[in-house]
C-alpha atoms as a PDB file:
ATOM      1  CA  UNK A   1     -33.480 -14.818  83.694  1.00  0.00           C
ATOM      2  CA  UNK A   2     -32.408 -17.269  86.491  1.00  0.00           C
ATOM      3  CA  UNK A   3     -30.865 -15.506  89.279  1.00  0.00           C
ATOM      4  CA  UNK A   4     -26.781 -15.288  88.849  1.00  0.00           C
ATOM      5  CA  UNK A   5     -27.443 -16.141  85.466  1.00  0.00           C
ATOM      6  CA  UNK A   6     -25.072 -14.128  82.480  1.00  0.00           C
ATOM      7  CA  UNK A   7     -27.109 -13.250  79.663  1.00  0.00           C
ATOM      8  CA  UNK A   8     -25.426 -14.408  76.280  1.00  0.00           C
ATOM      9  CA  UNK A   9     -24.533 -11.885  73.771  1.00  0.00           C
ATOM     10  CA  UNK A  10     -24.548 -11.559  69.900  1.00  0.00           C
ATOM     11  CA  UNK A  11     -20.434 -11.653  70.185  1.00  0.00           C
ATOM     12  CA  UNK A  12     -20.073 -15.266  71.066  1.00  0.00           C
ATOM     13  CA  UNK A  13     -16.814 -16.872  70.632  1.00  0.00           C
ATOM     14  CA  UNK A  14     -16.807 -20.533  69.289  1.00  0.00           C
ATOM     15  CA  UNK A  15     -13.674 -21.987  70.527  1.00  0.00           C
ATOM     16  CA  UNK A  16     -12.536 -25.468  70.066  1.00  0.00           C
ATOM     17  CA  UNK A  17     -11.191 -26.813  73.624  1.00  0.00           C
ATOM     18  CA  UNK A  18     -10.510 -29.981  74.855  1.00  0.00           C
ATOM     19  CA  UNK A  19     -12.505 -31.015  77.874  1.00  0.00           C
ATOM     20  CA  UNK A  20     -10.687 -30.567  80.636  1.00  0.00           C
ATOM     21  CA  UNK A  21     -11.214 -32.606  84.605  1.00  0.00           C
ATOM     22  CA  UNK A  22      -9.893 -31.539  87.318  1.00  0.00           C
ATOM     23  CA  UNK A  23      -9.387 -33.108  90.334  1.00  0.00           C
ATOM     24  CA  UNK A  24      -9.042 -30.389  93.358  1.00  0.00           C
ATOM     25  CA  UNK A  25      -6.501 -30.718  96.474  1.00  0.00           C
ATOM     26  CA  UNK A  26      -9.353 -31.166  98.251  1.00  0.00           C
ATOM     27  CA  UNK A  27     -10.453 -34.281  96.612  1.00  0.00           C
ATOM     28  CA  UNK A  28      -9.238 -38.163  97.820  1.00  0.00           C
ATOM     29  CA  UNK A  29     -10.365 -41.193  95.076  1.00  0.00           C
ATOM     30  CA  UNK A  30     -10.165 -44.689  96.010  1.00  0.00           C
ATOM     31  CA  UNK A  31     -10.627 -46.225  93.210  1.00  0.00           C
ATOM     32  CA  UNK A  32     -10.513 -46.240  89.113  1.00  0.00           C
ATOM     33  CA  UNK A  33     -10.237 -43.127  87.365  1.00  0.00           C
ATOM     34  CA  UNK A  34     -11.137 -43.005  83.652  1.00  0.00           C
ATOM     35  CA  UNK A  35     -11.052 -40.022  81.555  1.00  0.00           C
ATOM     36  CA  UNK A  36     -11.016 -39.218  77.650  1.00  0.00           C
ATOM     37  CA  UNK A  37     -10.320 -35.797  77.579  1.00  0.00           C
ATOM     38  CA  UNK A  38      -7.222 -33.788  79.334  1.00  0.00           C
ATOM     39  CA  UNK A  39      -7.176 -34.674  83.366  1.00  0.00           C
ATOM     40  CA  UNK A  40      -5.431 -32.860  86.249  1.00  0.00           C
ATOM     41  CA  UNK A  41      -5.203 -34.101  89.584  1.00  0.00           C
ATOM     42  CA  UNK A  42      -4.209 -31.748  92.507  1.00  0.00           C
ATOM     43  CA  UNK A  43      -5.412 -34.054  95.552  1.00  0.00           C
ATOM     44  CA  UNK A  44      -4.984 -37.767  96.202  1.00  0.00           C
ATOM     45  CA  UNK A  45      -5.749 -40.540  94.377  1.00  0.00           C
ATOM     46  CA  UNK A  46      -5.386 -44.581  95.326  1.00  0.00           C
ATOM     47  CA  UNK A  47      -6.052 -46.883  92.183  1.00  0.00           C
ATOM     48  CA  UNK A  48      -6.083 -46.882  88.726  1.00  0.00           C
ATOM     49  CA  UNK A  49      -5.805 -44.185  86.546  1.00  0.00           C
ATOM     50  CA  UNK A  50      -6.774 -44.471  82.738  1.00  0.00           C
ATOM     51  CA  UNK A  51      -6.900 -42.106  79.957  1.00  0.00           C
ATOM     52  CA  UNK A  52      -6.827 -41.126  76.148  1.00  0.00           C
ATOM     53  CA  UNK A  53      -5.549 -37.757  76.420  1.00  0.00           C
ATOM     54  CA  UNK A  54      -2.931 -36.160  78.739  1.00  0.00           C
ATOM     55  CA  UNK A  55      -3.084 -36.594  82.490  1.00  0.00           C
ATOM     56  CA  UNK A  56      -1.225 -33.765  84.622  1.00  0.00           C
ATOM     57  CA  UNK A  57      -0.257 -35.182  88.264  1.00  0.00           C
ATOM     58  CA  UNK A  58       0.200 -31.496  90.216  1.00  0.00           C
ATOM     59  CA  UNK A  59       2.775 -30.196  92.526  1.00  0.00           C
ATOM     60  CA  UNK A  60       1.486 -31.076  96.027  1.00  0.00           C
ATOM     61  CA  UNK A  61      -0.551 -34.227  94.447  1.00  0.00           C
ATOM     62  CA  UNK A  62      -0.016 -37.292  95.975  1.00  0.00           C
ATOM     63  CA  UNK A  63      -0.896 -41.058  94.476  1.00  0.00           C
ATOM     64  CA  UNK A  64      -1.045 -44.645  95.085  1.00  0.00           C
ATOM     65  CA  UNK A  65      -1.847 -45.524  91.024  1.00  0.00           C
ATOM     66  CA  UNK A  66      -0.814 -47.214  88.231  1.00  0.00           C
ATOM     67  CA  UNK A  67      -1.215 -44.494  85.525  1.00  0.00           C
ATOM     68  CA  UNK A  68      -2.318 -45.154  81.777  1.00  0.00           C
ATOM     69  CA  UNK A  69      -2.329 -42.267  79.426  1.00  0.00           C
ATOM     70  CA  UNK A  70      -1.043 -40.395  75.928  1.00  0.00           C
ATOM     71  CA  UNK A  71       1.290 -38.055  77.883  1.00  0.00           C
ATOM     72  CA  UNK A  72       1.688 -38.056  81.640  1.00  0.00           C
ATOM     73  CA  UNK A  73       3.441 -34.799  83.081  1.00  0.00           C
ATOM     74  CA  UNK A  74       4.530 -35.146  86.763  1.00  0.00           C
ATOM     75  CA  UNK A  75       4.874 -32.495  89.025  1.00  0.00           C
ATOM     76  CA  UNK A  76       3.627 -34.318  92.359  1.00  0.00           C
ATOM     77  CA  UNK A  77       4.423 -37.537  94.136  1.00  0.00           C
ATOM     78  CA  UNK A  78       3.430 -41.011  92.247  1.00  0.00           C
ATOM     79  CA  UNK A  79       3.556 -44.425  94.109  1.00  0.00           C
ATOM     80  CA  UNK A  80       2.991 -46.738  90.861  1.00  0.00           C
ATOM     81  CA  UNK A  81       3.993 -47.212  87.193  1.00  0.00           C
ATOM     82  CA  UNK A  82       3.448 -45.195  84.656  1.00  0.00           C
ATOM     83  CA  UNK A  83       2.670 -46.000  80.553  1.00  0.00           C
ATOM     84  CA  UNK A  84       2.609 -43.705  77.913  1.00  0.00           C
ATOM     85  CA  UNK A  85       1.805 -43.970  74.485  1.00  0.00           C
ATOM     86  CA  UNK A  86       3.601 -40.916  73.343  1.00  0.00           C
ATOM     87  CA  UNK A  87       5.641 -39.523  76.267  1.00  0.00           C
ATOM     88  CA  UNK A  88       6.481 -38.978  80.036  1.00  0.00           C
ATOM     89  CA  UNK A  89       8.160 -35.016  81.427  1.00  0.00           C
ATOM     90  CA  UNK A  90       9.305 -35.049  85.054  1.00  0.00           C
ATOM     91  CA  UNK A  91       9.146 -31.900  85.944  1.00  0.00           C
ATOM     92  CA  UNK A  92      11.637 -30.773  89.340  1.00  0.00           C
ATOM     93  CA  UNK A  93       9.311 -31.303  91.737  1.00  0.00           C
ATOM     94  CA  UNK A  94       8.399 -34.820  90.437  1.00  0.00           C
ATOM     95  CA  UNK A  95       8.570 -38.067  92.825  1.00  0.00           C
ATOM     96  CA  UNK A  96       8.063 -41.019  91.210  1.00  0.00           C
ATOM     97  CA  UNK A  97       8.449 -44.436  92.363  1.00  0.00           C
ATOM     98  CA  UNK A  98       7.812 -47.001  90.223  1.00  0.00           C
ATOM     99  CA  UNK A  99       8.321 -48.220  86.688  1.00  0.00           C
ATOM    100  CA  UNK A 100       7.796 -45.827  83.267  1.00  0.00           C
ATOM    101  CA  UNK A 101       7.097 -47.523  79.407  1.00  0.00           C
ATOM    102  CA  UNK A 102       7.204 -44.333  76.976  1.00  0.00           C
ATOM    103  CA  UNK A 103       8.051 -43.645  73.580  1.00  0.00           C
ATOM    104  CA  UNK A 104       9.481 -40.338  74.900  1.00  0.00           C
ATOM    105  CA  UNK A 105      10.580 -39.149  78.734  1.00  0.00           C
ATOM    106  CA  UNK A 106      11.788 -36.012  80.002  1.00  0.00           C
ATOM    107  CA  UNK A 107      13.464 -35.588  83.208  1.00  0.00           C
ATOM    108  CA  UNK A 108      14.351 -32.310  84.909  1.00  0.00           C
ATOM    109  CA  UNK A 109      17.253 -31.625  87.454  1.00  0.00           C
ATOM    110  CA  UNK A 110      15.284 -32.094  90.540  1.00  0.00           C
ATOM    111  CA  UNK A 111      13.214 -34.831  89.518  1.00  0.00           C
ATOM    112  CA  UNK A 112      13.424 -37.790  91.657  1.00  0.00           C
ATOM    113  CA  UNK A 113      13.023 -41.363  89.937  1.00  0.00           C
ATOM    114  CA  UNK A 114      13.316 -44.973  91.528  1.00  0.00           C
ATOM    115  CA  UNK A 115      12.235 -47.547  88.770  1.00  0.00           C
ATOM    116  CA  UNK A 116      13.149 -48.802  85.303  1.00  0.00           C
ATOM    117  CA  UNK A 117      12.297 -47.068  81.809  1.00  0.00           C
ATOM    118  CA  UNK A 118      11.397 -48.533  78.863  1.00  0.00           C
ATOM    119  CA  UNK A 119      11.361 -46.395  75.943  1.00  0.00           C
ATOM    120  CA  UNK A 120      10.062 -48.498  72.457  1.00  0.00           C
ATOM    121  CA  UNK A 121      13.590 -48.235  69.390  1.00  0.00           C
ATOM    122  CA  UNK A 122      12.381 -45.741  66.804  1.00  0.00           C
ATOM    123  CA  UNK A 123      11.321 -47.328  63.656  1.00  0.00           C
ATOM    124  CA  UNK A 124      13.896 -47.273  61.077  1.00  0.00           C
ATOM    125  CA  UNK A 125      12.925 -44.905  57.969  1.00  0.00           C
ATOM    126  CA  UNK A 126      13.361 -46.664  54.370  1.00  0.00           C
ATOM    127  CA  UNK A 127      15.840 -43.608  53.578  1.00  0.00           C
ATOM    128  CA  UNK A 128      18.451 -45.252  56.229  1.00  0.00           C
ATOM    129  CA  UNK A 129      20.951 -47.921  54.371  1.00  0.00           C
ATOM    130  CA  UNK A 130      20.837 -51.099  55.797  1.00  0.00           C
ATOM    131  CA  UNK A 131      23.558 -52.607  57.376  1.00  0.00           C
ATOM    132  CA  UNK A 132      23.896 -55.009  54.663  1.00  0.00           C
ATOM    133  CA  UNK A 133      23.878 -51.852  52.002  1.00  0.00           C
ATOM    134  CA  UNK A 134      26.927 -50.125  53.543  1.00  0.00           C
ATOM    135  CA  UNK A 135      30.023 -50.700  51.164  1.00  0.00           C
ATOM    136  CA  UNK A 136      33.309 -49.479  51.330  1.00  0.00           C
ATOM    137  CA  UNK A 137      33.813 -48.524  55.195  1.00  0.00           C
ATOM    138  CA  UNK A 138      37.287 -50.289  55.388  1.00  0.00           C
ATOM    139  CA  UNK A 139      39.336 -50.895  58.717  1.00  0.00           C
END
């Protein structure tokens, strides 16, 4: 057995986890970021960041991005747009400058925004009448 090494035993838990990357406060990117699985970023970042699954910007994080992703939560300070397929939370601490597209955004007391938002109109279910359908609503 390697040095440092822990020895496996018979009670080994399979558990089904999401990759997860993590960018430490330590760390500065210039450049593209891509990531499929779930990415947090705690240190800097300047260019592009692209992903499938969620994409945590930490308190004390601070980018120069555009950000592409499934659900973006903001805690830190973003210079860029963001676009989400499913949603957008601002948490308190949140700075973000720049323009959001979301199906979904949440923004907490605190939050600080300075951009548009574009949020896509829910589809209409069949169940709803159509405008056309609703009789007898008189003036």
């Amino acid at each position: 057995m390697a040095f440092g090494a822990k020895k496996e035993t018979g009670n080994v838990r399979n558990i089904n986890t999401t990759d997860q990357s993590i960018l430490a406060k330590d760390v500065t990117v210039k450049g593209d970021i891509i990531c499929e699985g779930l990415l947090r970023i705690e240190g800097k970042v300047e260019g592009a960041i692209k992903g499938n699954g969620e994409i945590t910007i930490a308190e004390g994080a601070e980018l120069k991005a555009d950000i592409e992703g499934r659900k973006v939560v903001v805690l830190g300070k973003i210079e860029g747009n963001i676009k989400a397929k499913e949603s957008v939370e601002l948490i308190s601490s949140a700075h973000v400058f720049g323009d959001i597209t979301t199906d979904k955004i949440s923004i907490e007391e605190g939050a600080i925004f300075t951009g548009k938002c574009i949020t896509k109109v829910p589809e209409k279910t069949s169940a709803e009448p159509k405008k056309e359908e609703k009789k007898g609503v008189s003036k």
